[in-house]
C-alpha atoms as a PDB file:
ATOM      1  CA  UNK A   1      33.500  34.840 -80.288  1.00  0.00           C
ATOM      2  CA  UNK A   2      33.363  36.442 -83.668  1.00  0.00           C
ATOM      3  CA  UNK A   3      30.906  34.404 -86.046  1.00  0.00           C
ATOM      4  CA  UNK A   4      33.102  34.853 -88.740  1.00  0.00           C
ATOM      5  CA  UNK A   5      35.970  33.809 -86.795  1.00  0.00           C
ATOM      6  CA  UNK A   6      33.453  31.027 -84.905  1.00  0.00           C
ATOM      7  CA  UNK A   7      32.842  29.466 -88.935  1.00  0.00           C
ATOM      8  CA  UNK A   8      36.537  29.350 -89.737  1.00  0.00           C
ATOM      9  CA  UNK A   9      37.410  27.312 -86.318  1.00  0.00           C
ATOM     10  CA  UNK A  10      34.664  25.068 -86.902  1.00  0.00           C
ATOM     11  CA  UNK A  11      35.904  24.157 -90.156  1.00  0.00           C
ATOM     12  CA  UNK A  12      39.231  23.086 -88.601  1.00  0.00           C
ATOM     13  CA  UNK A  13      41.045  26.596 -90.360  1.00  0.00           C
ATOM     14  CA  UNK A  14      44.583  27.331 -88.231  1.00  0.00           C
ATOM     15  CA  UNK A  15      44.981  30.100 -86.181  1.00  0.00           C
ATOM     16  CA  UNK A  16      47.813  31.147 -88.471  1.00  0.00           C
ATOM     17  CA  UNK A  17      45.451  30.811 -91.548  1.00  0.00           C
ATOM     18  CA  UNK A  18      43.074  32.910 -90.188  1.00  0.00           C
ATOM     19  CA  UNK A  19      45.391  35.468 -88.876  1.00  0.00           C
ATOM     20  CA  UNK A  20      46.462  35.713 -92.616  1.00  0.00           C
ATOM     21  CA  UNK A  21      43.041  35.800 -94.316  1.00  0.00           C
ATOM     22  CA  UNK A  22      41.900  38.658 -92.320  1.00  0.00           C
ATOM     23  CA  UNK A  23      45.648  40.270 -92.683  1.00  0.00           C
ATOM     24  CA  UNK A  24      44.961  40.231 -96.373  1.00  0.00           C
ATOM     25  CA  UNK A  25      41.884  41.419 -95.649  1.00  0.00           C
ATOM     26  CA  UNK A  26      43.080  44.732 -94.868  1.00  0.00           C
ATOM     27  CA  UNK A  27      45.266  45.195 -97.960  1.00  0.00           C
ATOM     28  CA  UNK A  28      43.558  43.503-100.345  1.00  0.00           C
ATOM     29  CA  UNK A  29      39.563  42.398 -99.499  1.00  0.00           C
ATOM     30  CA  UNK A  30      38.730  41.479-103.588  1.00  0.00           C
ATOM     31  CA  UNK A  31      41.808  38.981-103.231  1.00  0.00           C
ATOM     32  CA  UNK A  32      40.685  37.467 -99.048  1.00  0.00           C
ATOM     33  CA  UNK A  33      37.156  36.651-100.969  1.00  0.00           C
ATOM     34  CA  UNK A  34      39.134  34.315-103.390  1.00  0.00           C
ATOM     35  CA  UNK A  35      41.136  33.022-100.105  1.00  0.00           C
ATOM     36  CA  UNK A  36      37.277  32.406 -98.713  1.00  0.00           C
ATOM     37  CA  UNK A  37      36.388  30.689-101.503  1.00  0.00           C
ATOM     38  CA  UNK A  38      39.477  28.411-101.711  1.00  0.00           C
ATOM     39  CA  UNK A  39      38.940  27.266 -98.287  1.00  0.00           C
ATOM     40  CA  UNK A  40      36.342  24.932 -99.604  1.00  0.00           C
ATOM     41  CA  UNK A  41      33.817  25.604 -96.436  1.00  0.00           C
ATOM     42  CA  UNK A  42      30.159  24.257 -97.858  1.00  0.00           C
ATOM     43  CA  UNK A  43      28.299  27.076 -98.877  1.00  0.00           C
ATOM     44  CA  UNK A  44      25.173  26.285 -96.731  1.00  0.00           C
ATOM     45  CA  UNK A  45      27.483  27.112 -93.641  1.00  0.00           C
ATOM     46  CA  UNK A  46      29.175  29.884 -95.819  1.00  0.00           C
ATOM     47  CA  UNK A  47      26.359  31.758 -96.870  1.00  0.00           C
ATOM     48  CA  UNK A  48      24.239  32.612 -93.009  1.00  0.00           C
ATOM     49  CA  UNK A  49      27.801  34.041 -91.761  1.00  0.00           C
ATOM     50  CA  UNK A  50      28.478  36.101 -95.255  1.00  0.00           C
ATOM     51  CA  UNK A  51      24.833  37.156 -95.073  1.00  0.00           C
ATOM     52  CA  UNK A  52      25.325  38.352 -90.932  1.00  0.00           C
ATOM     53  CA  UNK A  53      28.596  40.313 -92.368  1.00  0.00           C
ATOM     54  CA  UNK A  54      26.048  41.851 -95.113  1.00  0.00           C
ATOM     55  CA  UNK A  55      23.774  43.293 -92.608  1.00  0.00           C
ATOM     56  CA  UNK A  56      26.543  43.934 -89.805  1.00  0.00           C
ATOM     57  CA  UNK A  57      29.944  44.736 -91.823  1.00  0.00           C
ATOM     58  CA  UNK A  58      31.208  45.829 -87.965  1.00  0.00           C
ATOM     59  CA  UNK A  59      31.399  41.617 -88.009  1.00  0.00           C
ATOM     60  CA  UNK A  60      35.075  42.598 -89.971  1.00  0.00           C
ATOM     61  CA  UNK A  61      36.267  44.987 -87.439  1.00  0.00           C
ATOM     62  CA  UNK A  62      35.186  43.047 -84.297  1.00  0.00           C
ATOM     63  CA  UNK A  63      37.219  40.340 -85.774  1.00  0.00           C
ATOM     64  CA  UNK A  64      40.596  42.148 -86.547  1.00  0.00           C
ATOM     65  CA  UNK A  65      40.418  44.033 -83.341  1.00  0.00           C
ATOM     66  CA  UNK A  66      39.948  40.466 -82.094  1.00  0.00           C
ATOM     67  CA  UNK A  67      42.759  39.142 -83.778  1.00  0.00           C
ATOM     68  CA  UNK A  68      45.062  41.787 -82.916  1.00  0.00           C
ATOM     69  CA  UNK A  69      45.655  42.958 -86.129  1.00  0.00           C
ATOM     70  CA  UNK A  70      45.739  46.830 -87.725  1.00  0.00           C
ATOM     71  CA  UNK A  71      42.658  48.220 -88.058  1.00  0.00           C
ATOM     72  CA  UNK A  72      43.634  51.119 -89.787  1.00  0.00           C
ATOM     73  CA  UNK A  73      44.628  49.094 -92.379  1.00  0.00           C
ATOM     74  CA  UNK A  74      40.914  47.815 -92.959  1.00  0.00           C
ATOM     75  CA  UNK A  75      39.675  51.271 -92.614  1.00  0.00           C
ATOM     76  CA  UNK A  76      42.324  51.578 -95.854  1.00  0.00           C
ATOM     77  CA  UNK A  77      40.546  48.828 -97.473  1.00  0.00           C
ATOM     78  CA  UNK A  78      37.097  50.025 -97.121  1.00  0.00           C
ATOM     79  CA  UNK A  79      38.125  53.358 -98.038  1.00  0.00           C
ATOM     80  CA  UNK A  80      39.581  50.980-101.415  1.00  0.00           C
ATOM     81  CA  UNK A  81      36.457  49.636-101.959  1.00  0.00           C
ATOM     82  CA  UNK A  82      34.104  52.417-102.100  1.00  0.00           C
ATOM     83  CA  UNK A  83      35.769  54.490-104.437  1.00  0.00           C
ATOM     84  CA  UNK A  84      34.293  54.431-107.923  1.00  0.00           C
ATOM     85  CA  UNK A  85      35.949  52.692-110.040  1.00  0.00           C
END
């Protein structure tokens, strides 16, 4: 199972929930890091899975392809994010 997914489980997050998170992912990644951070998961456990993410990004695919969900819609979103703002 997806790590990132794995975390989100553990910390007793619905399958709906994370459906969503990772749905807003796609269209909106600056706003699904304020939906991390509202989930109130202790940052000790936060921080090794955001750091595996950091050094694997694929982490994010793996888990929408995982999930089902469009994943050309995150390849929108990163294209979002790398543009120069």
């Amino acid at each position: 199972m997806n790590p990132i997914i794995a975390l989100l489980k553990q910390e007793n997050i619905s399958d709906e929930k994370i459906a969503a998170l990772f749905e807003q992912m796609t269209q909106n990644p600056l706003m699904a890091m304020a939906s991390i951070a509202e989930l109130g998961i202790e940052q000790e456990k936060l921080q090794p899975v955001m750091m595996q993410v950091m050094t694997n990004p694929s982490l994010i695919s793996d888990a929408v392809k995982e999930l089902g969900l469009d994943e050309q819609a995150l390849e929108k979103a990163k294209q979002t994010l790398q543009q120069p703002r």
